[in-house]
C-alpha atoms as a PDB file:
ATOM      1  CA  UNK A   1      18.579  59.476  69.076  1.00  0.00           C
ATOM      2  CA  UNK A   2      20.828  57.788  66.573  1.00  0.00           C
ATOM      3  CA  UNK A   3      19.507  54.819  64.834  1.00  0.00           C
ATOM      4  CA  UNK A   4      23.075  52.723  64.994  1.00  0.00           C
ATOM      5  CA  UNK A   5      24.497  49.759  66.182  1.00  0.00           C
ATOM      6  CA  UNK A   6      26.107  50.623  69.853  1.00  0.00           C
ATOM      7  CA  UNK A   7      28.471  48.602  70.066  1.00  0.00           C
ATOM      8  CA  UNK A   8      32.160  49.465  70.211  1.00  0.00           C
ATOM      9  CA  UNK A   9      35.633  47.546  69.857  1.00  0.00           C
ATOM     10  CA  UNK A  10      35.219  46.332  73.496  1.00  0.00           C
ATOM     11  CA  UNK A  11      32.158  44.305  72.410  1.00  0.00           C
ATOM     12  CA  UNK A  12      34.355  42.937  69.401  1.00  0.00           C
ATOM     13  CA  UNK A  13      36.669  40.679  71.765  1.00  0.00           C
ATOM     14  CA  UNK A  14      34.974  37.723  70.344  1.00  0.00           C
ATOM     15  CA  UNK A  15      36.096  38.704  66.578  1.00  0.00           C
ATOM     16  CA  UNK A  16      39.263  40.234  67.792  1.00  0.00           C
ATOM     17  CA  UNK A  17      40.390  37.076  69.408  1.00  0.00           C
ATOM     18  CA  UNK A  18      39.201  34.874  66.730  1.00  0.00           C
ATOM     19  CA  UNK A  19      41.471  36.781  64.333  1.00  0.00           C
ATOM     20  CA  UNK A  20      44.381  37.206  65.688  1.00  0.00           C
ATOM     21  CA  UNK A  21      44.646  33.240  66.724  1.00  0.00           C
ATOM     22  CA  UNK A  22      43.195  32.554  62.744  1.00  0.00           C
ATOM     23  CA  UNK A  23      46.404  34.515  61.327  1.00  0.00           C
ATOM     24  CA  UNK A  24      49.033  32.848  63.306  1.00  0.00           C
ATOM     25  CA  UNK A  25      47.310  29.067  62.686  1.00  0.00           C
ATOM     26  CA  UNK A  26      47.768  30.045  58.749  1.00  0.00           C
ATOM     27  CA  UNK A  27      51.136  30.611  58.640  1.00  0.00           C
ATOM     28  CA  UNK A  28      52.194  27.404  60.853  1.00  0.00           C
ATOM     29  CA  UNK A  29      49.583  25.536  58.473  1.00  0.00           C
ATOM     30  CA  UNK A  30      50.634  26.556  55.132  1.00  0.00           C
ATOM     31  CA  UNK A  31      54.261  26.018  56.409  1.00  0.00           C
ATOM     32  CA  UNK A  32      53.614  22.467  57.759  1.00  0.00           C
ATOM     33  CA  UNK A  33      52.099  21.689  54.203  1.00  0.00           C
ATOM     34  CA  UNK A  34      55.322  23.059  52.296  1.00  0.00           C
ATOM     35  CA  UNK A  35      57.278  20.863  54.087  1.00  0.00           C
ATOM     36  CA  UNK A  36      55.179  17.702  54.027  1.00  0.00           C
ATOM     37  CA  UNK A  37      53.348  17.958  51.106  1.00  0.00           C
ATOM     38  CA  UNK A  38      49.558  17.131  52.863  1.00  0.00           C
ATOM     39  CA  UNK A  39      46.763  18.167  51.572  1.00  0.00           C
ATOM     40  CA  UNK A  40      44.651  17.998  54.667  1.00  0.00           C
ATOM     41  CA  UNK A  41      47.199  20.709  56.222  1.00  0.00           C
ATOM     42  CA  UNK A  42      47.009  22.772  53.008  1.00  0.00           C
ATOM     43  CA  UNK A  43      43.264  22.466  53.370  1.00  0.00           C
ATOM     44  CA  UNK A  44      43.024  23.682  56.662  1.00  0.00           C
ATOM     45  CA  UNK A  45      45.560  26.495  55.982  1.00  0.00           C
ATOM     46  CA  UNK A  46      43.151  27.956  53.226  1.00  0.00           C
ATOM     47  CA  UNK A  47      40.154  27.267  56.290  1.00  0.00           C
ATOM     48  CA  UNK A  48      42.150  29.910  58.392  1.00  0.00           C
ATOM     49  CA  UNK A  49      42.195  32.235  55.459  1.00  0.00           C
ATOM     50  CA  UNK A  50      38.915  32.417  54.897  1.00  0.00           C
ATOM     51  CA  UNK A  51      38.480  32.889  58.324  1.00  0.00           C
ATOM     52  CA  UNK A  52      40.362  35.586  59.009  1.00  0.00           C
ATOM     53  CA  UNK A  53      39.474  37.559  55.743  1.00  0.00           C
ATOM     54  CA  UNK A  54      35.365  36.633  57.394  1.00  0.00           C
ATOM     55  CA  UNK A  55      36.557  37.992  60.872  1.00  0.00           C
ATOM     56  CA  UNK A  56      37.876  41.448  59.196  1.00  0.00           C
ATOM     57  CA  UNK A  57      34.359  41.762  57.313  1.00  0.00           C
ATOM     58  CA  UNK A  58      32.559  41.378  60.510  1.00  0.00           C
ATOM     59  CA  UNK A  59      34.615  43.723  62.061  1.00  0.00           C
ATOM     60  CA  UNK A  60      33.599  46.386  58.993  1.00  0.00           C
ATOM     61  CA  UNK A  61      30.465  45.820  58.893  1.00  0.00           C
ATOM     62  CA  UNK A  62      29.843  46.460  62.330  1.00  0.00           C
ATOM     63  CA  UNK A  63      31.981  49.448  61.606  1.00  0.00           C
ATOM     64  CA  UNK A  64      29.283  50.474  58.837  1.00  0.00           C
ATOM     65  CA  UNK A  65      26.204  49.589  60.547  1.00  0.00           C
ATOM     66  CA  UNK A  66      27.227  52.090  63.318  1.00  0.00           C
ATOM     67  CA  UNK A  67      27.122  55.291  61.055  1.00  0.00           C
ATOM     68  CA  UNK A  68      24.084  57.397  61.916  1.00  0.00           C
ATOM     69  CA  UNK A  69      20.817  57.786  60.310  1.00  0.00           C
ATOM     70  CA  UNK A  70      20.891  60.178  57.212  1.00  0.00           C
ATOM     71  CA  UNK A  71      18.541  61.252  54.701  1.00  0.00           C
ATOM     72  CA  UNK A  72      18.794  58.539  52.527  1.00  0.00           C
ATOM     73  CA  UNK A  73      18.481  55.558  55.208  1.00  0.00           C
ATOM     74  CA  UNK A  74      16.342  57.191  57.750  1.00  0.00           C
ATOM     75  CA  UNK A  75      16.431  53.921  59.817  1.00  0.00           C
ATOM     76  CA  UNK A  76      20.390  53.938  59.778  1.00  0.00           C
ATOM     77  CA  UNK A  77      22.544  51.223  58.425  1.00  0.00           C
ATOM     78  CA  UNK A  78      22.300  48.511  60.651  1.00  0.00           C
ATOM     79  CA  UNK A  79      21.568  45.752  58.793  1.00  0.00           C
ATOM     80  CA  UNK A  80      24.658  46.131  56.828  1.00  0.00           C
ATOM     81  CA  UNK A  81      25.940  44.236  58.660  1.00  0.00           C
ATOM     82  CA  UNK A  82      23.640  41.326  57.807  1.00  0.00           C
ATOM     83  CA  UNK A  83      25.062  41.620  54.250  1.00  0.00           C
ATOM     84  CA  UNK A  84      28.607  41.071  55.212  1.00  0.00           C
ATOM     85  CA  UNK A  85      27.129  37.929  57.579  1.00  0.00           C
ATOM     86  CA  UNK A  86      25.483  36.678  54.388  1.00  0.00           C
ATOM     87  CA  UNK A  87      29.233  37.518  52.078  1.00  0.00           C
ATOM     88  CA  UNK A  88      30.827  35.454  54.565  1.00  0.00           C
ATOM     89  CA  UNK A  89      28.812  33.125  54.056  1.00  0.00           C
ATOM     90  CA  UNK A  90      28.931  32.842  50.105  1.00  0.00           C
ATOM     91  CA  UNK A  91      33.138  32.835  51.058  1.00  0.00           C
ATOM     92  CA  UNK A  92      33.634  30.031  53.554  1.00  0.00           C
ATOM     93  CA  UNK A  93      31.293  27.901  50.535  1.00  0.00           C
ATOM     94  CA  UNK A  94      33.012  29.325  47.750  1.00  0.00           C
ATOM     95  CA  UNK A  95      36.484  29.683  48.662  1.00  0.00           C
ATOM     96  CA  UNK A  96      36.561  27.751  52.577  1.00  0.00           C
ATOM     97  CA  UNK A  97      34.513  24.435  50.930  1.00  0.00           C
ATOM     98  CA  UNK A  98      35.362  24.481  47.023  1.00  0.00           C
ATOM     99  CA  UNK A  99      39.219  25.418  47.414  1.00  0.00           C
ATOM    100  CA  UNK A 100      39.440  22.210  50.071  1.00  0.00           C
ATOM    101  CA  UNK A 101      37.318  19.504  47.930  1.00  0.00           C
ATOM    102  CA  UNK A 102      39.189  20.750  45.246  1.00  0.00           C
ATOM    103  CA  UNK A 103      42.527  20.071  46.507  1.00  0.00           C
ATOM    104  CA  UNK A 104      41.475  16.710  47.994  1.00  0.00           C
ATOM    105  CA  UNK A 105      40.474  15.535  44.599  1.00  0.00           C
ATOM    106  CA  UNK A 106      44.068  16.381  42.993  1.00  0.00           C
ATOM    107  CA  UNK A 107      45.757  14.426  45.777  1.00  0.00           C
ATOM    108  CA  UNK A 108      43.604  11.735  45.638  1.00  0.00           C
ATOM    109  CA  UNK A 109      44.114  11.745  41.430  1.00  0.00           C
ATOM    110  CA  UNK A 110      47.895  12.229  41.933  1.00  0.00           C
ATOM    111  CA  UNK A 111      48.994  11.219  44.947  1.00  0.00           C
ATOM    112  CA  UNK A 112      52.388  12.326  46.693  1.00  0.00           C
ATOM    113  CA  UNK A 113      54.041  10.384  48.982  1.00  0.00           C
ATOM    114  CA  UNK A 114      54.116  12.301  52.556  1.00  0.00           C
ATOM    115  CA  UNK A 115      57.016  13.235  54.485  1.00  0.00           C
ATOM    116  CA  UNK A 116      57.547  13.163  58.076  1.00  0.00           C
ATOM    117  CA  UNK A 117      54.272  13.773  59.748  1.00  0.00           C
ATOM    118  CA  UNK A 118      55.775  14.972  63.165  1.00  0.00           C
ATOM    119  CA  UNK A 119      55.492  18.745  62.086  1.00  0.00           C
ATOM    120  CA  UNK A 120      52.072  18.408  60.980  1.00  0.00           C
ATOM    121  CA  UNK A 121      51.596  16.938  64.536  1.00  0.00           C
ATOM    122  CA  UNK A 122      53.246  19.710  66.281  1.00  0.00           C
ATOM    123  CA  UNK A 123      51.357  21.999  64.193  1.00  0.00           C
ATOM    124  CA  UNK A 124      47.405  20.305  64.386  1.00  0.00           C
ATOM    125  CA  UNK A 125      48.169  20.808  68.545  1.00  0.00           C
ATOM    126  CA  UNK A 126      49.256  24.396  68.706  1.00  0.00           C
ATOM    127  CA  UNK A 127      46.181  25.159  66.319  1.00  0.00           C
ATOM    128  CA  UNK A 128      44.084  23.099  68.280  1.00  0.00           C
ATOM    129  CA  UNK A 129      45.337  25.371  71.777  1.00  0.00           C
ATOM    130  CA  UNK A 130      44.375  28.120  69.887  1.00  0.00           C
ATOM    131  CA  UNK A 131      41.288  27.414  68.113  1.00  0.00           C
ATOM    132  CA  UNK A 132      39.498  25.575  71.427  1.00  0.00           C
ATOM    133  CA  UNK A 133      40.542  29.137  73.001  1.00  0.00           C
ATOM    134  CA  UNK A 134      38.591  31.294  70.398  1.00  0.00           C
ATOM    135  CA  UNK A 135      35.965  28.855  70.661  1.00  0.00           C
ATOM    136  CA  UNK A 136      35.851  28.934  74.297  1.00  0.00           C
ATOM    137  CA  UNK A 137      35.215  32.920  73.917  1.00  0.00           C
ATOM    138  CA  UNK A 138      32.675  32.510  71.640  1.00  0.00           C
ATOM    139  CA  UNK A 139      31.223  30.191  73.477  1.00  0.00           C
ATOM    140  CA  UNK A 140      30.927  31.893  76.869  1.00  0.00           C
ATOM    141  CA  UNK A 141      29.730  35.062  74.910  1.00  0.00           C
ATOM    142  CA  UNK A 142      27.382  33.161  73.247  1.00  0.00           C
ATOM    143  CA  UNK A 143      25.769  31.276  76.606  1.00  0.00           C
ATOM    144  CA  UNK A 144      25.706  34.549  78.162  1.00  0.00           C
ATOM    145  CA  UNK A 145      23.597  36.049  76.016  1.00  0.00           C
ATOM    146  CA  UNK A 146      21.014  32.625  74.717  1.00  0.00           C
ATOM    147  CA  UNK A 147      19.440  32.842  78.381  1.00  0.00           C
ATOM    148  CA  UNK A 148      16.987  30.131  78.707  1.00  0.00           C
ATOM    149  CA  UNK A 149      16.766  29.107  75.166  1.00  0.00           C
ATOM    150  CA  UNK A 150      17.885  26.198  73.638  1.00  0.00           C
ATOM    151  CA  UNK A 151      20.938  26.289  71.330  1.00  0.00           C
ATOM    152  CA  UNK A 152      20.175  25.884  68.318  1.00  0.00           C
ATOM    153  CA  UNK A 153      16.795  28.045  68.921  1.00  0.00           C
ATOM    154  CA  UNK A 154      19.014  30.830  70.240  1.00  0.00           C
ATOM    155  CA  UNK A 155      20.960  30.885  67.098  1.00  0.00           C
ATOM    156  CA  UNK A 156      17.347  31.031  64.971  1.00  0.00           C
ATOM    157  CA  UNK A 157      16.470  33.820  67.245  1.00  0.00           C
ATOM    158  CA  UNK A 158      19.701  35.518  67.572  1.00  0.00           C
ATOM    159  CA  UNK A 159      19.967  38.891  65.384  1.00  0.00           C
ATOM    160  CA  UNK A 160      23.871  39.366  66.097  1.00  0.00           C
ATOM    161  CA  UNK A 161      25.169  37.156  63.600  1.00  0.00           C
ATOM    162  CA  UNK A 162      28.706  38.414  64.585  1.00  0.00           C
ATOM    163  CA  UNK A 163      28.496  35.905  67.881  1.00  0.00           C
ATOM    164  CA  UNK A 164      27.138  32.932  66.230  1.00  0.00           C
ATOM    165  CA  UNK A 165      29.297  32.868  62.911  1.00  0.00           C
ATOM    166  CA  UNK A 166      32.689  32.550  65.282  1.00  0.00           C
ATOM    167  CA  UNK A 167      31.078  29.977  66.848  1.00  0.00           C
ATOM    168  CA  UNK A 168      30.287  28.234  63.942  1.00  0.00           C
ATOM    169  CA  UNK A 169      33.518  28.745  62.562  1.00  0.00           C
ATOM    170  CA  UNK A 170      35.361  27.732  65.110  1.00  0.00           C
ATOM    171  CA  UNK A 171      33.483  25.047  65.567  1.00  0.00           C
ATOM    172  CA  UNK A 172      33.937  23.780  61.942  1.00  0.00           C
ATOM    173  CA  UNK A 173      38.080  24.822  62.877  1.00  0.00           C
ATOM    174  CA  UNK A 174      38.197  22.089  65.571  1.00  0.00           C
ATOM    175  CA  UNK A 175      36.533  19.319  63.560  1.00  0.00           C
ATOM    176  CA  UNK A 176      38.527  20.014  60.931  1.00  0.00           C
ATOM    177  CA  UNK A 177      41.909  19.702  62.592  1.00  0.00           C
ATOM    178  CA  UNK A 178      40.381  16.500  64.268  1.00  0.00           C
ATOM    179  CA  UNK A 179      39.940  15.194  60.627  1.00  0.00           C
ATOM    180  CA  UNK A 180      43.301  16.598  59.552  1.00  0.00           C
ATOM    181  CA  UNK A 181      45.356  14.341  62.099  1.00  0.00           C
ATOM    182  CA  UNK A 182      43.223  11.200  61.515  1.00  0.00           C
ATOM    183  CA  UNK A 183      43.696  12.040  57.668  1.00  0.00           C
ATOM    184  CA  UNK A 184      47.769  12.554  57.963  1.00  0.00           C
ATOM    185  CA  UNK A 185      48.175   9.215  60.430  1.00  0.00           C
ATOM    186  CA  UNK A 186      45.841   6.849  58.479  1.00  0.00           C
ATOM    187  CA  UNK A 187      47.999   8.048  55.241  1.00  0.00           C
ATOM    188  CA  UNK A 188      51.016   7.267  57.239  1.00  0.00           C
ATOM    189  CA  UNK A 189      50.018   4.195  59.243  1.00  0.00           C
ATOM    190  CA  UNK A 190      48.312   2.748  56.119  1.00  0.00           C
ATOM    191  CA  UNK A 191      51.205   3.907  53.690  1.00  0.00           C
ATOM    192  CA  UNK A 192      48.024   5.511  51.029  1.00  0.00           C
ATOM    193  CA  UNK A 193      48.965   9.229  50.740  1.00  0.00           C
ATOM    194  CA  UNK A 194      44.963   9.289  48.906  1.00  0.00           C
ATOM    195  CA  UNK A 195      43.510   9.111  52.633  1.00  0.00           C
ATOM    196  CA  UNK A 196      44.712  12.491  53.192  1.00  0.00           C
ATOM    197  CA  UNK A 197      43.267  14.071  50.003  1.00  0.00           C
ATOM    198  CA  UNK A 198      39.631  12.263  51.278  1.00  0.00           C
ATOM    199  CA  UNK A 199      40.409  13.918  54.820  1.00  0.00           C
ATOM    200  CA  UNK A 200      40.446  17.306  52.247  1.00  0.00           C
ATOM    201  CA  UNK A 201      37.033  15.982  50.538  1.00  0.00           C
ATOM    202  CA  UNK A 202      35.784  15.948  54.326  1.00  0.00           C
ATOM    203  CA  UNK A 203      36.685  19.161  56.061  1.00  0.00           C
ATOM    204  CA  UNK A 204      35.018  20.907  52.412  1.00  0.00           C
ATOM    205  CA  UNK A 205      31.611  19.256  53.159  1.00  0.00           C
ATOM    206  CA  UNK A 206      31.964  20.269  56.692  1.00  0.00           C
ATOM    207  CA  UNK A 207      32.688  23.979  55.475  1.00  0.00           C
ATOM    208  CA  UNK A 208      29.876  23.648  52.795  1.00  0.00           C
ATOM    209  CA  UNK A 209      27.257  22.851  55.499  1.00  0.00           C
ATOM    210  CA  UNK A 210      28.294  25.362  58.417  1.00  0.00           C
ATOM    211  CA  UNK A 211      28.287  27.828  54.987  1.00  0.00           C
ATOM    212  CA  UNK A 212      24.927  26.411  53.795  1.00  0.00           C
ATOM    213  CA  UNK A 213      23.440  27.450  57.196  1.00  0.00           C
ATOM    214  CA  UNK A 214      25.244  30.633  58.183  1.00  0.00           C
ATOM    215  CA  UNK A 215      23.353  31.396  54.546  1.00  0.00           C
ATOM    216  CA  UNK A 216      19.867  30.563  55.840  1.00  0.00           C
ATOM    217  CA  UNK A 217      20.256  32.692  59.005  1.00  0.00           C
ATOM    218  CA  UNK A 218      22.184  35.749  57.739  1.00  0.00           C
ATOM    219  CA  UNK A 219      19.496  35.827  54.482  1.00  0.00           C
ATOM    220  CA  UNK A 220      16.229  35.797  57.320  1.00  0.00           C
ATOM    221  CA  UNK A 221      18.204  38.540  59.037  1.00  0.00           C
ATOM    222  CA  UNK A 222      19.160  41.081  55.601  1.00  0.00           C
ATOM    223  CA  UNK A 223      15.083  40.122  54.950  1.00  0.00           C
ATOM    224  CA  UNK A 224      14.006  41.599  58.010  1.00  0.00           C
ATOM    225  CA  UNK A 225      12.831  39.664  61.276  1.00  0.00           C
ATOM    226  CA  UNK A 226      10.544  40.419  63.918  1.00  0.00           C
ATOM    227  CA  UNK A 227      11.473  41.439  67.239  1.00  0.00           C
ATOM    228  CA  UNK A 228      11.656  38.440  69.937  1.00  0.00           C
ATOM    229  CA  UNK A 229       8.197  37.127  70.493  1.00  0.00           C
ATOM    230  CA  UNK A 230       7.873  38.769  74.527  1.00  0.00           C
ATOM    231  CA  UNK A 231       9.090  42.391  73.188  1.00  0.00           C
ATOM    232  CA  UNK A 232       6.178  42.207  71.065  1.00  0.00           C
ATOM    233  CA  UNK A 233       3.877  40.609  73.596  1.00  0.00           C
ATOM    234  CA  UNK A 234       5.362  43.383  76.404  1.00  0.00           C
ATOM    235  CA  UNK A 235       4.679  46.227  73.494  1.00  0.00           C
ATOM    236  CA  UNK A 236       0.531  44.705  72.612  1.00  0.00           C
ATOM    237  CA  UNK A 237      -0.233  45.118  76.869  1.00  0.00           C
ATOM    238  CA  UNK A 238       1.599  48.091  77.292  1.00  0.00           C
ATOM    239  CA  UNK A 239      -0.677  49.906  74.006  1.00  0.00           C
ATOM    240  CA  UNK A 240      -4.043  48.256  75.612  1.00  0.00           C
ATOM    241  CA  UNK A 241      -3.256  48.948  78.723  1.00  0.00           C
ATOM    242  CA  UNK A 242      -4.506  52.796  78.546  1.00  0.00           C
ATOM    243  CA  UNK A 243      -8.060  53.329  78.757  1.00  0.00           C
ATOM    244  CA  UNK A 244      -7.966  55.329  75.146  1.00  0.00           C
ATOM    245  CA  UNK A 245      -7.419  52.450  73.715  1.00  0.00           C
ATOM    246  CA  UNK A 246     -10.286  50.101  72.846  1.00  0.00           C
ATOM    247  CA  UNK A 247      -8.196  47.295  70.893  1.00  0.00           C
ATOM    248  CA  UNK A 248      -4.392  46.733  69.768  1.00  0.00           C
ATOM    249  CA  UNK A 249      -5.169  45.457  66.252  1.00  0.00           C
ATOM    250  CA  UNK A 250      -1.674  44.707  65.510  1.00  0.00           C
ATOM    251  CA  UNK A 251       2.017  45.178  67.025  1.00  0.00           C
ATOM    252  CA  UNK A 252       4.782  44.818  63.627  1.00  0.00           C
ATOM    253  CA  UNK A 253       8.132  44.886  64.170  1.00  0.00           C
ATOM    254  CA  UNK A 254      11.452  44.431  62.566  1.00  0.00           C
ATOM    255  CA  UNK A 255      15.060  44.459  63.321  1.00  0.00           C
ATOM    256  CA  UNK A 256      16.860  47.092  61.782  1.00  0.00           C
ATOM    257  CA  UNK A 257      19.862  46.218  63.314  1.00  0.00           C
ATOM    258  CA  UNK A 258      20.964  43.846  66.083  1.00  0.00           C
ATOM    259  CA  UNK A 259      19.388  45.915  68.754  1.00  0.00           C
ATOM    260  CA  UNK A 260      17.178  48.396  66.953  1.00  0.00           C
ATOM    261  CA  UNK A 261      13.353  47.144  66.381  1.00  0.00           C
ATOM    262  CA  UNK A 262      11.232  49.318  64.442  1.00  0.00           C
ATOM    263  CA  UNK A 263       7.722  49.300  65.842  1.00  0.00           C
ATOM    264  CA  UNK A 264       4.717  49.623  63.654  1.00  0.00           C
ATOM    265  CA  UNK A 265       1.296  49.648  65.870  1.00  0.00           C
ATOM    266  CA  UNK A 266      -2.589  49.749  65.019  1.00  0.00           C
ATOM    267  CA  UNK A 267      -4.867  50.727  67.698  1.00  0.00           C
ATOM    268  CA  UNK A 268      -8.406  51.318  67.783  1.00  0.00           C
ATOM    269  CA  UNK A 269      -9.226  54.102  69.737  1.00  0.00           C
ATOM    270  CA  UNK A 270     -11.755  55.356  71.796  1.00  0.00           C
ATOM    271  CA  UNK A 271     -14.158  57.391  69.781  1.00  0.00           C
ATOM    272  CA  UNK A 272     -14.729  59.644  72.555  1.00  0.00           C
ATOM    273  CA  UNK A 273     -11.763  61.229  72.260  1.00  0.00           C
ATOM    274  CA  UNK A 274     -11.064  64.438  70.489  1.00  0.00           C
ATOM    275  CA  UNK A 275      -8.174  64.794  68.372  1.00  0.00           C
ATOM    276  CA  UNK A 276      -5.852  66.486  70.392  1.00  0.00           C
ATOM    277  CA  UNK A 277      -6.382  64.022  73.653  1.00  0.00           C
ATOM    278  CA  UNK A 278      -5.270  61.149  70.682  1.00  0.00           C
ATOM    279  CA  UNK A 279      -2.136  63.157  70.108  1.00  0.00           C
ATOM    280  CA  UNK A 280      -1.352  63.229  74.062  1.00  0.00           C
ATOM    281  CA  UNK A 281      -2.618  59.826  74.116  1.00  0.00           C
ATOM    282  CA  UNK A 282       0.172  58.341  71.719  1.00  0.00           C
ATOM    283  CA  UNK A 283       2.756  60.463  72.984  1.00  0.00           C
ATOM    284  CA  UNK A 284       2.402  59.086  76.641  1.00  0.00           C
ATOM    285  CA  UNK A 285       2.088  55.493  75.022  1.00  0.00           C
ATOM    286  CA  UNK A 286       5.560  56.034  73.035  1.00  0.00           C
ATOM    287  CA  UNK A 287       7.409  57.101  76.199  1.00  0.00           C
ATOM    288  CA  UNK A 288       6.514  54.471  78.119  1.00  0.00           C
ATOM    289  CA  UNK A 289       7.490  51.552  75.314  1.00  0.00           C
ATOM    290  CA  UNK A 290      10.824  53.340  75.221  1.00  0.00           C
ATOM    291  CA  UNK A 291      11.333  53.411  78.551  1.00  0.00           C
ATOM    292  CA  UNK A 292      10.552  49.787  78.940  1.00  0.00           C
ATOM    293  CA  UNK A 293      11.297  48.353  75.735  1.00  0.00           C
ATOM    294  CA  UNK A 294      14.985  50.726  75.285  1.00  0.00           C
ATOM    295  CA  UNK A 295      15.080  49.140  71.380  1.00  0.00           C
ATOM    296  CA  UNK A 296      12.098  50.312  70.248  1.00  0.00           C
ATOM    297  CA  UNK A 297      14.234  52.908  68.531  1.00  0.00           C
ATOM    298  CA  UNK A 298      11.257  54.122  66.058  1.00  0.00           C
ATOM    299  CA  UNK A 299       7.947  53.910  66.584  1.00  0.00           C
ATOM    300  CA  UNK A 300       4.600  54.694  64.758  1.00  0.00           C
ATOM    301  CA  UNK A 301       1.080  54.308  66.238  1.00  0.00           C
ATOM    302  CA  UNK A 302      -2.009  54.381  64.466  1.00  0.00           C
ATOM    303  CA  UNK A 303      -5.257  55.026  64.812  1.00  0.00           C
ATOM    304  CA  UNK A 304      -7.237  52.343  62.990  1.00  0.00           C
ATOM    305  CA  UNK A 305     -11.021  50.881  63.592  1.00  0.00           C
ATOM    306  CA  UNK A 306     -10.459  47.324  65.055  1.00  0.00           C
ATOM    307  CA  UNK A 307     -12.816  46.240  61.506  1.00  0.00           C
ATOM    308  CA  UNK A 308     -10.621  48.295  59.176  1.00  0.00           C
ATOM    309  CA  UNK A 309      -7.310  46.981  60.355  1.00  0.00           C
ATOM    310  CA  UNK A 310      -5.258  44.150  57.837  1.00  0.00           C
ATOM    311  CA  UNK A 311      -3.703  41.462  60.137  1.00  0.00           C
ATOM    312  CA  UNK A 312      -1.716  38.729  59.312  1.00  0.00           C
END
């Protein structure tokens, strides 16, 4: 069986979605700022950007994690795809965060008077149409799959980070166009074009702290992470279940890609038995954690005294 990621394009509707809207909401963004000179607008235009160009290196690296197993990566390339979760990352804080505090401090240190505000209006609540309906996506896809877990301890425990960086982004989209309009009216109401440039300064820390922890998750993924604690738990009784077995010293696993553990397991066995009934033995055990635990994709049992065994 292939070691790859099985997902297809019709499990990419999240990233798909999130694109397409991203594109559109850059062009009406960069051309509300040309025409009214705010910075906030500008800001969020580059925020779309980087979005976008984040969306399309999902999209291929879920495209690379799916090639099969080979020679030189025997366990596939799955986690690739944690890489390009951890460069998009390192591009919403580089380019997403400085690029907008940037900008906010050269309005703020040279201000320019704004013009009309009504397109940036008109603009700020067709992106906000479109950006609540990405998010909406997300989030539905996202619920679906957290079960009874808590959200932010679904997002710990998640290993897709495809579904959890939209919603992040997307997320950090619709505060950001919230702080864009309060930025462009207090500028206008208060007659200080500066306010806009802070509004800037804002929506870059917002970007630097969604980045800061899209960095912490996607770097514990590209690490390696165990499987979910009850796969494990399921895989330990299903091992010391058989009467060969006389203790499961240990049960190690580690995502190789979203839904592909590799399963490491240390059992002592019964001394009474010879070395072919072992071999029978394991074989029965690693059909039945397949058939119950389908992403057990590669497993390895073996035979270890219970006194000899390292645990951790």
């Amino acid at each position: 069986m292939s070691e790859t990621n099985p997902k297809g394009w019709r499990d990419n509707i999240v990233l798909f979605g999130a694109l397409a809207a991203n594109l559109g909401i850059a062009v009406a963004k960069f051309v509300a700022a040309a025409i009214t000179g705010s910075s906030s607008m500008l800001t969020e235009g580059v925020h779309s950007v980087v979005d976008s160009g984040n969306q399309v290196l999902l999209l291929y690296g879920q495209k690379r994690a799916r090639r099969p197993a080979d020679a030189a990566h025997p366990f596939g390339y799955g986690r690739e795809l944690y890489f390009w979760a951890f460069v998009v990352a390192i591009l919403i804080f580089a380019i997403g965060a400085g690029v907008s505090i940037y900008e906010g401090y050269l309005h703020i240190v040279t201000p320019e008077p704004l013009a009309d505000p009504l397109v940036n209006y008109i603009v700020l609540g067709i992106a906000t149409l479109m950006e609540g309906a990405s998010w909406t996506i997300a989030m539905r896809e996202f619920d679906a799959k957290r079960g009874d877990l808590g959200w932010w301890q679904a997002i710990h425990e998640s290993k897709d980070p495809a579904g959890f960086i939209v919603l992040f982004e997307d997320s950090a989209a619709l505060i950001g166009l919230l702080v864009a309009a309060i930025g462009v009216w207090c500028s206008h109401y208060l007659g200080d074009p500066r306010i806009d440039g802070v509004a800037s300064i804002v929506i870059g820390v917002i970007l630097a702290v969604v980045a800061a922890v899209l960095a912490r998750e996607a770097k514990g993924l590209l690490i390696g992470e165990r499987a979910d604690p009850a796969v494990v738990a399921r895989a330990r009784a299903i091992v010391a279940a058989h009467a060969g077995i006389v203790h499961v010293n240990h049960v190690r696993t580690v995502h190789t890609a979203p839904d592909i553990v590799f399963a490491a397991i240390s059992a002592d066995f019964d001394d009474a038995l010879s070395m072919g009934d072992a071999e029978t033995l394991i074989k029965a055990i690693e059909c039945e954690l397949r058939a119950e635990l389908p992403q057990l994709r590669s497993i390895y049992i073996r035979p270890e005294k219970r006194e000899d065994a390292i645990t951790i």
